[in-house]
Protein backbone atom coordinates (compact mmCIF):
# COMPACT_ATOMS: atom_id res chain seq x y z
CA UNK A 1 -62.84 -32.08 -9.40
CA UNK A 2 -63.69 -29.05 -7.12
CA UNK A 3 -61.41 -25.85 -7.77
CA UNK A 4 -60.43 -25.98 -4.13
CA UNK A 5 -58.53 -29.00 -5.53
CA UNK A 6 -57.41 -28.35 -8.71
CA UNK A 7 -56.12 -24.82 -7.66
CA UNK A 8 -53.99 -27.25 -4.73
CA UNK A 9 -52.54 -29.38 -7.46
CA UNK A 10 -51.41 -26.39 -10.09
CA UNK A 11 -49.84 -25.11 -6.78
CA UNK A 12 -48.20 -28.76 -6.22
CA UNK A 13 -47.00 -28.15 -9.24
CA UNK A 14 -45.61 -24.81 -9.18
CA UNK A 15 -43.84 -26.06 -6.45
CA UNK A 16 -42.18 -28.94 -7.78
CA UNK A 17 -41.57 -26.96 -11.07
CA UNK A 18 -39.58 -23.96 -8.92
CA UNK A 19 -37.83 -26.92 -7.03
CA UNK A 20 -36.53 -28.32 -10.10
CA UNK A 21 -35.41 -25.37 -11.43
CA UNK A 22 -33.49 -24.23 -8.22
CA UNK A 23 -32.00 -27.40 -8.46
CA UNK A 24 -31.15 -26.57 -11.69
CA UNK A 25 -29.95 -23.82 -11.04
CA UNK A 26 -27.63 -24.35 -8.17
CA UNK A 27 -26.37 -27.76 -10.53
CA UNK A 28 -25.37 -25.02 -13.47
CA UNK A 29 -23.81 -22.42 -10.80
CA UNK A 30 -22.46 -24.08 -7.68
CA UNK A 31 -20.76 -26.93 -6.85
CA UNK A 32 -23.54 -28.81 -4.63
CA UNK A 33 -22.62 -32.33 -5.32
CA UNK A 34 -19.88 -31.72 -7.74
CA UNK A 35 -16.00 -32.75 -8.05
CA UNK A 36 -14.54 -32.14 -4.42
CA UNK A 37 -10.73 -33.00 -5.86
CA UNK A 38 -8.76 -32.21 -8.94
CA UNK A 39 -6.05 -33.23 -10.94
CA UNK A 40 -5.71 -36.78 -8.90
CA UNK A 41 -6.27 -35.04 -5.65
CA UNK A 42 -3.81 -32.72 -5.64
CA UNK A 43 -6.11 -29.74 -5.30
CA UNK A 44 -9.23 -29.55 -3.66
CA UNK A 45 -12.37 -27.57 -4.46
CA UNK A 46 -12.25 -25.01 -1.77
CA UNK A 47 -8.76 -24.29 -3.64
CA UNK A 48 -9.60 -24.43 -7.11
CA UNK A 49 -12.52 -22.14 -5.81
CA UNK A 50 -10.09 -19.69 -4.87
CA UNK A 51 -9.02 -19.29 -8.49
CA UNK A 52 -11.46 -20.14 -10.44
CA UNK A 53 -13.85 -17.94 -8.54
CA UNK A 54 -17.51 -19.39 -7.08
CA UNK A 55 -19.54 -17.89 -9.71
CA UNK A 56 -20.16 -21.32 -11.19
CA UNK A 57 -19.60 -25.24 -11.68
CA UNK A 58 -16.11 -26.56 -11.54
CA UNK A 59 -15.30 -29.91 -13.52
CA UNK A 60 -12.33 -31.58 -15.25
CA UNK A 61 -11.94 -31.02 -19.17
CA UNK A 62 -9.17 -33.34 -18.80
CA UNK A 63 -7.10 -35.46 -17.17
CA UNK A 64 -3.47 -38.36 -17.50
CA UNK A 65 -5.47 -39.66 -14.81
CA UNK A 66 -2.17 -41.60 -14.22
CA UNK A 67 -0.54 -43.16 -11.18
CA UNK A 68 2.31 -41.44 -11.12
CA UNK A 69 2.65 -38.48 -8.87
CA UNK A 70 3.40 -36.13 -11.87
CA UNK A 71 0.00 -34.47 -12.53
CA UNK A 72 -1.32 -33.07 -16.07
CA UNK A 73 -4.93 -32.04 -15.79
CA UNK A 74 -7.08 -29.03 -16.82
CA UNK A 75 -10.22 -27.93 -14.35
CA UNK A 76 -13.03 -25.53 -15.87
CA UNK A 77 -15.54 -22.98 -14.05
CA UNK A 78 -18.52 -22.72 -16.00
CA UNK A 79 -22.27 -20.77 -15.02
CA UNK A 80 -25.29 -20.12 -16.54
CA UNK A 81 -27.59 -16.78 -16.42
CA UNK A 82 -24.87 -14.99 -13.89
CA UNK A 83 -23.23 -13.25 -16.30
CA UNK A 84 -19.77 -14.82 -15.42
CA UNK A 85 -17.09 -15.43 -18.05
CA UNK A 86 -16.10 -18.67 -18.01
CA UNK A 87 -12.51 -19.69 -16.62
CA UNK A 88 -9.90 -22.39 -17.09
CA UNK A 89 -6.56 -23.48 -15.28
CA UNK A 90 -4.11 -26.04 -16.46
CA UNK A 91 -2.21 -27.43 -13.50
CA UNK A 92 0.89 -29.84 -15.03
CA UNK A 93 4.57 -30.99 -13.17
CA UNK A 94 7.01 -29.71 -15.23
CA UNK A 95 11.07 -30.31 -16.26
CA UNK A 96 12.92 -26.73 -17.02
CA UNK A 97 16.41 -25.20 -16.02
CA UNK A 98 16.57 -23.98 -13.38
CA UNK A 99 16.57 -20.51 -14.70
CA UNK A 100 13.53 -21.12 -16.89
CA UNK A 101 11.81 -17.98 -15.59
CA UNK A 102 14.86 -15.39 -16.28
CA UNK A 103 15.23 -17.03 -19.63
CA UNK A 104 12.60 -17.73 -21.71
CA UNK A 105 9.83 -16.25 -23.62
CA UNK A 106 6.96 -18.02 -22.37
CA UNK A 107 7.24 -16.61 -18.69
CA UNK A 108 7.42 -13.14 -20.89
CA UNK A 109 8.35 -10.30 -18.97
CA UNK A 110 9.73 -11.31 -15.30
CA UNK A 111 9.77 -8.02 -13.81
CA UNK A 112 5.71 -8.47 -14.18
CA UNK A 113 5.70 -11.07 -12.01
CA UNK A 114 5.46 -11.57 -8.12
CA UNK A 115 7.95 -13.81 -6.57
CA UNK A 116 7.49 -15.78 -2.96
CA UNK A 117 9.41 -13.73 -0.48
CA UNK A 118 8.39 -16.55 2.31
CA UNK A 119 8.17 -20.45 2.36
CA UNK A 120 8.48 -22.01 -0.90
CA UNK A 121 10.21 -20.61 -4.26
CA UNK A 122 8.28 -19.78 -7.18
CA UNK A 123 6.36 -16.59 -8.53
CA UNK A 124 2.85 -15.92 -10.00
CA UNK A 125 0.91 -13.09 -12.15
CA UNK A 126 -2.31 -13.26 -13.79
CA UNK A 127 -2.30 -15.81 -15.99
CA UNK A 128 0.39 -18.14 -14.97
CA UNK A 129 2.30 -19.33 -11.87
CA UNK A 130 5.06 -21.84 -10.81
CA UNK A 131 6.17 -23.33 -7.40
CA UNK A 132 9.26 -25.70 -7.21
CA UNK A 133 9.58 -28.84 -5.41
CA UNK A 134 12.23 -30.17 -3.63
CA UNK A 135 15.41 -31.71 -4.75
CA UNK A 136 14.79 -34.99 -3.05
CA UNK A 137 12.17 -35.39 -5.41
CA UNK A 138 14.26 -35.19 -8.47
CA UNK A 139 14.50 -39.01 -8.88
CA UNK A 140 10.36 -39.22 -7.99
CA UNK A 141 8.78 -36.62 -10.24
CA UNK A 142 9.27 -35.62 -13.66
CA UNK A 143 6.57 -34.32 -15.75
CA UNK A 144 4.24 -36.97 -17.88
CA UNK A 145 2.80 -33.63 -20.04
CA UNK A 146 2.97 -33.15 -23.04
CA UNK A 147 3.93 -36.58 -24.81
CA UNK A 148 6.01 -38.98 -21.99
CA UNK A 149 7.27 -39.45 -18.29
CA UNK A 150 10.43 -37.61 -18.06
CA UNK A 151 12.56 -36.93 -14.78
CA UNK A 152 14.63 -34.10 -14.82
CA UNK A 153 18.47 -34.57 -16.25
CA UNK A 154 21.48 -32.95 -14.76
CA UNK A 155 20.83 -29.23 -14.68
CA UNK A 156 17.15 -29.19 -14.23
CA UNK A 157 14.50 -29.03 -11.80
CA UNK A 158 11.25 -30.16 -11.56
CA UNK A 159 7.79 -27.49 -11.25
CA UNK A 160 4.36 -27.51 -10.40
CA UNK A 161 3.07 -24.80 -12.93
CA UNK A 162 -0.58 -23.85 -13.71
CA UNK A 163 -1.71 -21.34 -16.71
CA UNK A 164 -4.46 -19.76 -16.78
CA UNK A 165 -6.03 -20.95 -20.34
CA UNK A 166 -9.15 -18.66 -19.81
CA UNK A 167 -9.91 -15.61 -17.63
CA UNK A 168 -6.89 -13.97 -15.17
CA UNK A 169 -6.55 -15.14 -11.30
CA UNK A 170 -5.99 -13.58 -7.91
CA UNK A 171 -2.64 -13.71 -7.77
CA UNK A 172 -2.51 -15.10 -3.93
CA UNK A 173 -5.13 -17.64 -4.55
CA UNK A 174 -3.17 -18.88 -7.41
CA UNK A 175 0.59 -18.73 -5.36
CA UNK A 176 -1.65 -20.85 -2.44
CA UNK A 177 -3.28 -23.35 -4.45
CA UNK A 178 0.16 -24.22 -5.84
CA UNK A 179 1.80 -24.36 -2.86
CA UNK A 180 -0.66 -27.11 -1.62
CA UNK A 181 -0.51 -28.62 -4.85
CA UNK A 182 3.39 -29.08 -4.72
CA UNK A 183 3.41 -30.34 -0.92
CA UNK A 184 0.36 -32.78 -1.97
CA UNK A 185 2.42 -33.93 -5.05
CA UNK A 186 5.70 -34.47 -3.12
CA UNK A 187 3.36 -36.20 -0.32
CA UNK A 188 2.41 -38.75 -2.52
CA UNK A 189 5.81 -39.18 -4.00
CA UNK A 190 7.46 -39.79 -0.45
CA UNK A 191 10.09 -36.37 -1.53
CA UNK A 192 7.49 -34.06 0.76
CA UNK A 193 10.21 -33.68 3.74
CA UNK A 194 11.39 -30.53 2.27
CA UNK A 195 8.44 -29.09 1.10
CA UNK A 196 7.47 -25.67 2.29
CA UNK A 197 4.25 -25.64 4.58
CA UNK A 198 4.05 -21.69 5.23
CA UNK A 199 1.33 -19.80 2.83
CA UNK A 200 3.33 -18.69 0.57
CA UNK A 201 3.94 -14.19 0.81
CA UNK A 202 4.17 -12.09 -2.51
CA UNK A 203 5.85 -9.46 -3.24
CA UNK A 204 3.87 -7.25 -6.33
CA UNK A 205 5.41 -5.48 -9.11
CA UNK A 206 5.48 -1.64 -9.00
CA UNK A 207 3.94 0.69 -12.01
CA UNK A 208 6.15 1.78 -15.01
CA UNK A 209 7.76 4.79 -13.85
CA UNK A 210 10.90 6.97 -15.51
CA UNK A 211 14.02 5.19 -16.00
CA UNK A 212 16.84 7.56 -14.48
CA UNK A 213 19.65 7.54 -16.93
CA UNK A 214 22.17 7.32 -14.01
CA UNK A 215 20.56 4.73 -12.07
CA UNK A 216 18.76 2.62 -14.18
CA UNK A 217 16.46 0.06 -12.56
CA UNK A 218 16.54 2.42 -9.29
CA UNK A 219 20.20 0.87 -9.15
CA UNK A 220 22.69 3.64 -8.16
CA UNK A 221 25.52 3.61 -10.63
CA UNK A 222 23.78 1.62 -13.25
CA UNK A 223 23.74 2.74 -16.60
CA UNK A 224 23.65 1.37 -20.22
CA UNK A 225 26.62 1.35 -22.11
CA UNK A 226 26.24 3.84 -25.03
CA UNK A 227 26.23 1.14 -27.52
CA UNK A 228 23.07 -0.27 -26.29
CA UNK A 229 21.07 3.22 -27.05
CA UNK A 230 21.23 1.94 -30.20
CA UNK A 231 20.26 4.22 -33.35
CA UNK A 232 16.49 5.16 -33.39
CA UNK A 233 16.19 4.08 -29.55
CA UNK A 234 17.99 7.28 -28.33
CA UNK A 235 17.14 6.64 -23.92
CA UNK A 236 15.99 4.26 -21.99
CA UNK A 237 12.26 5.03 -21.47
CA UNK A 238 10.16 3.49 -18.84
CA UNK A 239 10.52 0.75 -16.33
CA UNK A 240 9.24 -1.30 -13.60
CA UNK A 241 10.89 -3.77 -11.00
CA UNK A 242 9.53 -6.42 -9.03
CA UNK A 243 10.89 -8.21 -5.54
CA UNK A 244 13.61 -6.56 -3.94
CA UNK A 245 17.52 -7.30 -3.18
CA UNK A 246 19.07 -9.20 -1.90
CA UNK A 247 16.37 -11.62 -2.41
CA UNK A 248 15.00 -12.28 -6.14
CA UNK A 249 14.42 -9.52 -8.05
CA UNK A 250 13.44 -8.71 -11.46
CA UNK A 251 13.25 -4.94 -14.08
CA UNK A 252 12.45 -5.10 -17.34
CA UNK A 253 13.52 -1.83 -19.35
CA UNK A 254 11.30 -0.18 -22.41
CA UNK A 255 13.74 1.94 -25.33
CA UNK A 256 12.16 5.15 -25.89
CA UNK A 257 12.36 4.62 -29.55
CA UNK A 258 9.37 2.97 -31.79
CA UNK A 259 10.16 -0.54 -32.23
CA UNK A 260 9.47 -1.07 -28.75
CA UNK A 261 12.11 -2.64 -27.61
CA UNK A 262 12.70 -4.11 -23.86
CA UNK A 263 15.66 -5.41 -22.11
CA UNK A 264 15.16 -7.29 -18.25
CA UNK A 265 17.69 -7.49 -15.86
CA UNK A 266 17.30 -10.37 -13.24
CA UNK A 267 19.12 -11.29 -9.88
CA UNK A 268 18.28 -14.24 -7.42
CA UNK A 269 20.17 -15.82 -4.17
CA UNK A 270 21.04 -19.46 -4.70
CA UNK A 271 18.42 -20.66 -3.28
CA UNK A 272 15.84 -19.45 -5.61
CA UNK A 273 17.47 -20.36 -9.09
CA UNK A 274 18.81 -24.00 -7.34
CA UNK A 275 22.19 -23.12 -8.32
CA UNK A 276 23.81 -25.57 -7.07
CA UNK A 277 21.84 -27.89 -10.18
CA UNK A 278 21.94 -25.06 -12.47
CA UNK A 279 25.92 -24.75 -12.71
CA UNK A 280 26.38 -28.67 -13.36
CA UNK A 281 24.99 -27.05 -17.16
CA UNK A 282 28.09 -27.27 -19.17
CA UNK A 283 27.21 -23.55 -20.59
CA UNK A 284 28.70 -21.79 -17.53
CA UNK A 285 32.48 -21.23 -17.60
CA UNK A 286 34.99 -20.60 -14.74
CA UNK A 287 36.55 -16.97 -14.54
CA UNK A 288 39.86 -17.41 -13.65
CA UNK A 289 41.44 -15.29 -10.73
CA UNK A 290 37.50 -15.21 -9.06
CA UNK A 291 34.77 -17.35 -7.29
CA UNK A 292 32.33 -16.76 -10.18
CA UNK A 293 30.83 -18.67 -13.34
CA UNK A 294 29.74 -16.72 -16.27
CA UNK A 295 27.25 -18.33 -19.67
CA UNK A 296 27.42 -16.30 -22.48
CA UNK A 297 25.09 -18.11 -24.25
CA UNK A 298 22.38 -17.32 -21.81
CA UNK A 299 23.62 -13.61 -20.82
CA UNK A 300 24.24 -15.20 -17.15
CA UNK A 301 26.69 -15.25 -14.72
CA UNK A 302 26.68 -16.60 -11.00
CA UNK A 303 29.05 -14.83 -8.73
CA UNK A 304 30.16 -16.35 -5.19
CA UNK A 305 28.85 -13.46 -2.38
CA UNK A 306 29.02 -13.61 1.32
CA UNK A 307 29.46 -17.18 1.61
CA UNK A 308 26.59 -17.94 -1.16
CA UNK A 309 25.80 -18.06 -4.87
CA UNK A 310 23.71 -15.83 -6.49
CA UNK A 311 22.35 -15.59 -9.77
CA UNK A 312 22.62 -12.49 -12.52
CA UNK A 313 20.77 -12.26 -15.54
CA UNK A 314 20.05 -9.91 -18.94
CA UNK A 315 17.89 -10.86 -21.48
CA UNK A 316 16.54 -8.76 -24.31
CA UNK A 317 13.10 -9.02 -26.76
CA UNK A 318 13.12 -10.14 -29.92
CA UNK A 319 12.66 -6.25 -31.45
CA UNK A 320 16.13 -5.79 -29.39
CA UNK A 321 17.52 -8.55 -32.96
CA UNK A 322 16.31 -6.07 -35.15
CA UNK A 323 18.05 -3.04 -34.12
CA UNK A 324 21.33 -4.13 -35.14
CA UNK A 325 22.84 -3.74 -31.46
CA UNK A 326 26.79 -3.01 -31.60
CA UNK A 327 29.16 -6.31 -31.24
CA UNK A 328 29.82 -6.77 -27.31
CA UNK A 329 26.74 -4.72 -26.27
CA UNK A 330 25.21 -7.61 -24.52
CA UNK A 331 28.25 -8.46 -22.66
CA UNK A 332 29.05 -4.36 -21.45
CA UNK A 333 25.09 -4.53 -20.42
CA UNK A 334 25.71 -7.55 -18.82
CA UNK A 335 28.97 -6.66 -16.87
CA UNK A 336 27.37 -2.52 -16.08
CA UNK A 337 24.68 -4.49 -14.06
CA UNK A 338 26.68 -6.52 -12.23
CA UNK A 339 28.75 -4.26 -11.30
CA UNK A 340 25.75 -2.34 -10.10
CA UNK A 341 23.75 -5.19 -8.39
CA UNK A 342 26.35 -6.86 -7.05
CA UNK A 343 26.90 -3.67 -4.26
CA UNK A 344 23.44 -4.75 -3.12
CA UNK A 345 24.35 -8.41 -2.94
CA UNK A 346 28.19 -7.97 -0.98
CA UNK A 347 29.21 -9.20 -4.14
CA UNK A 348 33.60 -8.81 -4.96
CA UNK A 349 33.77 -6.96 -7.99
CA UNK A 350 34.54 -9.44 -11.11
CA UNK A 351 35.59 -8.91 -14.73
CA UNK A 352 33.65 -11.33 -16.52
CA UNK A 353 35.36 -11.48 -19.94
């Protein structure tokens, strides 16, 4: 064989070696030819792009794979030689009250989040997000995630929630891809009448800044009751605040002193807590003499203003248990901020015990 040749076929072969590792390549960090839907086509790659980020292959780690429209799935972005941490979303339906994000620990701090200010009702951060769907779906979708299919009983709602199980998400990408997720959902469900088609807006939490003793949460006139400076927490210390009144809003309050406790204060219209589902819980009690509802057990009360419900909330950490906090101190918190809030609302003024 003359060299003339054999130099021609090593370069054949280059070639088809470079080919095949470009191929390679763009198979380990893009998503030429890959998955185009998720999660039973409710979100699409462009989508799960978004929040995921394109630095990598997107694929399903999992899936119910079932017929129903409730969705359970988890999608993965994955990349070799960039550099890129890997990143991983579950997406599920879900079945909470309808106060689930004022009230429990797993949504963590509320005043961290940002809440939809336009189209559809729900609120994101960085690792977690939730969008609701409408209330003709409540007989269509439940959630099928963790163990069984279960619709939502009197005094809950059903969710489209994702959590970020790896890596932290832009937190518009995320509120999007759950809005489209949620009107896909209630599509397929035949419940999608009601569901919001408007890109969803955000409203961002501010810093931590100094909590002014007379007007705590920035709200003129609010301030803790003595008994809730509890001993070895002398002040309120730092806080922030998230969404603004009269729409939903959110401020979660740091004690100065070391166990590092934190107290959040919540408000909401109606319309963003459903309260028209969440009063048919048996917890909430009539006031007598006044349009308003109050739950001691949950630290919430729902007073009629201008025509319309809206929601009030406290809710403290678990340190908060271990500073022995006077008897009553949760109610006289309770009542000093609606008394506060309520201005900002056109709330009457109500004595709620």
């Amino acid at each position: 064989m003359s060299s003339r040749k054999r130099n021609a076929g090593v370069a054949v072969a280059g070639v088809a070696v470079m080919a095949a590792c470009a191929g390679l390549f763009s198979w380990w960090n893009t998503n030429l030819f890959g998955e185009t839907e998720f999660c039973d086509g409710a979100v699409n790659s462009a989508d799960m792009g978004s929040v995921l980020g394109t630095q990598g292959r997107l694929s399903t780690v999992w899936s119910t794979g079932s017929k129903l429209p409730e969705v359970a799935c988890g999608v993965k972005r994955e990349s070799k030689f960039l550099g890129a941490e890997p990143m991983e979303v579950t997406l599920t339906t879900a079945v909470h009250k309808p106060d689930f994000q004022f009230q429990t620990h797993v949504w963590k701090n509320p005043s961290a989040m940002s809440y939809f200010s336009k189209g559809s009702t729900g609120a994101v951060s960085d690792e977690r997000g939730w969008v609701l769907l409408p209330d003709s779906c409540r007989d269509k979708i439940g959630t099928v995630y963790p163990a069984r299919r279960q619709l939502p009983e009197t005094g809950e709602v059903t969710v489209v929630e994702a959590v970020m199980n790896q890596g932290t998400a832009d937190r518009a990408a995320l509120a999007k891809m759950l809005v489209r997720a949620a009107q896909r959902i209630a599509g397929d469900a035949g419940c999608g009448a009601g569901a919001s088609t408007e890109a969803p807006e955000i409203q961002n939490p501010s810093g931590l800044f100094t909590t002014d003793a007379a007007a705590v949460c920035r709200l003129p006139g609010f301030k803790l009751p003595q008994n809730a400076l509890v001993k070895g927490e002398a002040t309120a210390g730092k806080e922030q605040t998230t969404g603004s009144m009269p729409g939903t809003w959110s401020c979660g309050l740091e004690l100065s002193g070391s166990a590092g406790a934190k107290v959040w204060f919540s408000a909401a219209p109606g319309a963003h807590v459903v309260d028209e589902v969440l009063l048919h819980d048996d917890g909430f009690k009539e006031i007598p003499g006044s349009e308003a509802k109050v739950d001691w057990s949950r630290n919430a009360a729902v007073l009629t203003c201008d025509s319309k419900n809206v929601y009030f909330s406290m809710r403290w950490s678990d340190e908060y248990y271990d500073l022995d906090p006077a008897d009553g101190v949760a109610r006289a918190m309770l009542q000093s901020f609606v008394d506060a809030a309520g201005k900002q609302y056109r709330c009457p003024s109500v004595a709620l015990s």
